[in-house]
C-alpha atoms as a PDB file:
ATOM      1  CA  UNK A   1       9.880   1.291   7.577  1.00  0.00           C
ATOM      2  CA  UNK A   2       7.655   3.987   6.339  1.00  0.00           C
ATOM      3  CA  UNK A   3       8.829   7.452   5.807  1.00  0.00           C
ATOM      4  CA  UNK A   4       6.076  10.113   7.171  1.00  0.00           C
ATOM      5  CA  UNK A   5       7.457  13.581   5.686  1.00  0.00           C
ATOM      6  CA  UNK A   6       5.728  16.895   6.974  1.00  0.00           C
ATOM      7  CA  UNK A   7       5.713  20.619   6.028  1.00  0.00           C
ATOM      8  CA  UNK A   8       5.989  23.279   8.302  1.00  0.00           C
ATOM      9  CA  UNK A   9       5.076  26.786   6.746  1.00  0.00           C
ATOM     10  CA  UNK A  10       6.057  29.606   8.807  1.00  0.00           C
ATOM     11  CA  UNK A  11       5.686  33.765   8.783  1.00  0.00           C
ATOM     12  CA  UNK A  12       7.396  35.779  11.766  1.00  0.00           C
ATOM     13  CA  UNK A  13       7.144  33.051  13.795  1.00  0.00           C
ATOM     14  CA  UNK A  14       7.327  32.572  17.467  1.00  0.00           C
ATOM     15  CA  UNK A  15      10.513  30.644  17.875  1.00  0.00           C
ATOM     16  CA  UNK A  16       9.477  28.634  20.991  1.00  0.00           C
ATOM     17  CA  UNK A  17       6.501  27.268  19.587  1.00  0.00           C
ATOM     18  CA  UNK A  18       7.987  26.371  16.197  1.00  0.00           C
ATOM     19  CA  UNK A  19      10.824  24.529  18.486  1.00  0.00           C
ATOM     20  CA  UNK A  20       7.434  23.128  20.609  1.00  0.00           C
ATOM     21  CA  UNK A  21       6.438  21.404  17.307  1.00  0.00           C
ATOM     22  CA  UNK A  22       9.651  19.740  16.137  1.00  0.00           C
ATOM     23  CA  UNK A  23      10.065  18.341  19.351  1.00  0.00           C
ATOM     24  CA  UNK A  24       6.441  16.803  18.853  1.00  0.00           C
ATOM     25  CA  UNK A  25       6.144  15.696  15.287  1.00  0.00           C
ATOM     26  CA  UNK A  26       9.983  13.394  16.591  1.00  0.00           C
ATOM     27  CA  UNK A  27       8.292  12.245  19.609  1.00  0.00           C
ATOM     28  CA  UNK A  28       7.268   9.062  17.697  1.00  0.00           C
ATOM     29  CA  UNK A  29       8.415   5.658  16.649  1.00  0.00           C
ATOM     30  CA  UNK A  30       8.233   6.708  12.620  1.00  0.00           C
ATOM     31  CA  UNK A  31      11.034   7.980  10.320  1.00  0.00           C
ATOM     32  CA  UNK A  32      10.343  11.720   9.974  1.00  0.00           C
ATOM     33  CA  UNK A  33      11.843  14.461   7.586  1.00  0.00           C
ATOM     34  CA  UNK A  34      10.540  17.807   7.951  1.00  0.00           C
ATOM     35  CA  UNK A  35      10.658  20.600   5.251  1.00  0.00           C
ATOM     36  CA  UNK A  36      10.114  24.226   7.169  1.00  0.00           C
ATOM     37  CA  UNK A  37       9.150  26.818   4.383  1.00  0.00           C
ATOM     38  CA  UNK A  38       9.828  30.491   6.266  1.00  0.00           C
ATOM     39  CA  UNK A  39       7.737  32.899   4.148  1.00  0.00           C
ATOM     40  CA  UNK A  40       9.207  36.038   6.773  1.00  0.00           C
ATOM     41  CA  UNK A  41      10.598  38.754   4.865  1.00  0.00           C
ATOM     42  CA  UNK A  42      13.427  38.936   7.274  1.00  0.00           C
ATOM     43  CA  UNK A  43      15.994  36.000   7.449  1.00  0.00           C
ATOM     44  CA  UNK A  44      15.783  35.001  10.443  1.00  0.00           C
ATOM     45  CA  UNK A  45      18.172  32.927  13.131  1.00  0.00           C
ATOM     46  CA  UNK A  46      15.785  30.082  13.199  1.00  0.00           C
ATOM     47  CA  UNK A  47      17.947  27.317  11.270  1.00  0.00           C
ATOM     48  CA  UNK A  48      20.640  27.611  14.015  1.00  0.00           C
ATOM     49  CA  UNK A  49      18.131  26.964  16.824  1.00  0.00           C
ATOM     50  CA  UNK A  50      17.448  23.320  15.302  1.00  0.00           C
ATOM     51  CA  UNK A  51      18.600  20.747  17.666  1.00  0.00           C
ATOM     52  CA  UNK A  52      21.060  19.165  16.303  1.00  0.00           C
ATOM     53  CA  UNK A  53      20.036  15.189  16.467  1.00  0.00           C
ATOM     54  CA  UNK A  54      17.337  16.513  14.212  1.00  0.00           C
ATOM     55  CA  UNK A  55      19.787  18.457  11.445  1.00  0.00           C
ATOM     56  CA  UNK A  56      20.013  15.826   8.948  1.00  0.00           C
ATOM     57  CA  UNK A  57      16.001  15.060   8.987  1.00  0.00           C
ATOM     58  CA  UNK A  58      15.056  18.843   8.870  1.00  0.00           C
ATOM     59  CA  UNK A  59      15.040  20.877   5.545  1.00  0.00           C
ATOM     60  CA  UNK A  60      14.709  24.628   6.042  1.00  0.00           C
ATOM     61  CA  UNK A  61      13.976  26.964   3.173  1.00  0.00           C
ATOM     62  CA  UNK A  62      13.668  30.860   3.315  1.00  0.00           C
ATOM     63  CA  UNK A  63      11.833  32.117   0.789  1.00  0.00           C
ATOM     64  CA  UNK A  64      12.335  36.184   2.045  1.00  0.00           C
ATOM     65  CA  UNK A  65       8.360  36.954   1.020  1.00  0.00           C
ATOM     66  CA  UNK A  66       5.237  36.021   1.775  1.00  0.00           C
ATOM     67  CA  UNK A  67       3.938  33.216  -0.757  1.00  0.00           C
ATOM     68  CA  UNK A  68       0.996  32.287   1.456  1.00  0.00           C
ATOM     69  CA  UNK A  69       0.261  29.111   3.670  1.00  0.00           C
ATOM     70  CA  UNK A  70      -1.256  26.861   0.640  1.00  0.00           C
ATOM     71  CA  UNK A  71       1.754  28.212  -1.812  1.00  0.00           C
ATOM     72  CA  UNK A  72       4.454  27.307   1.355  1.00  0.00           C
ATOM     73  CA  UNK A  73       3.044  23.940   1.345  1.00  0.00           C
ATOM     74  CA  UNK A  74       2.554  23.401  -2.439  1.00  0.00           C
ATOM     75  CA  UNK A  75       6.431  24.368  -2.461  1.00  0.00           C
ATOM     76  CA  UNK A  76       7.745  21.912   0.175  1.00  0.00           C
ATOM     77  CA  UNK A  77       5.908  18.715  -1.639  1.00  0.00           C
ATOM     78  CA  UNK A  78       8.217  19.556  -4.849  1.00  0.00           C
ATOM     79  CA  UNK A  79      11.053  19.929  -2.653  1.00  0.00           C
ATOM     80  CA  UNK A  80      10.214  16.071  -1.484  1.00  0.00           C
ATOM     81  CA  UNK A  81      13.204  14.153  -2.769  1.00  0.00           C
ATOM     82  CA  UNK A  82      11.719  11.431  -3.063  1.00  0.00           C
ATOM     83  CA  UNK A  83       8.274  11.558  -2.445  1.00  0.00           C
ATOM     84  CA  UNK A  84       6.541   9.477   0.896  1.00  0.00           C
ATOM     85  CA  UNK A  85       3.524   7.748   1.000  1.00  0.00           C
ATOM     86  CA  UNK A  86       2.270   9.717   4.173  1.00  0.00           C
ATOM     87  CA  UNK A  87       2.489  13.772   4.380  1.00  0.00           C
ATOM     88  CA  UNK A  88       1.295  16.007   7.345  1.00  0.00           C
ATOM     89  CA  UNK A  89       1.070  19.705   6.640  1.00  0.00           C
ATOM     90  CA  UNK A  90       1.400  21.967   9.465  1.00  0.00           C
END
């Protein structure tokens, strides 16, 4: 089966929607992982609002600055361990 991986950069973010979008991007008959860069400054609570059946396909990173949207994603494709044919950036 192929793997579809998918980056998810982040800054102060509104939790519902972020929660909105994992729901949607496992609403589908692929194998998913999903790398969430947070570029917030503040460490936020948003790692223990994952739902759980999704924990083990879900990588989140804090960064604690800003790096920028293109930078966020640039750093979640070298974080791919190992590397899929088929990315989404979000």
């Amino acid at each position: 089966m192929k793997v579809l991986t998918a980056s998810l950069v982040i800054f102060n973010p509104n939790k519902t929607r972020v929660l909105e979008t994992i729901e949607s991007l496992f609403q589908n008959y692929l194998e998913v992982r999903l790398i969430i860069i947070d570029n917030s400054l503040q460490k936020g609570n948003l790692s223990e609002l994952i739902p759980i059946r999704y924990k083990e396909k879900i990588t989140y990173f804090w960064n604690g600055k800003n790096i920028g949207f293109g930078a966020g994603h640039n750093l979640a494709v070298m974080k791919l361990c190992p590397p899929s044919e088929y990315h989404l950036f979000i």
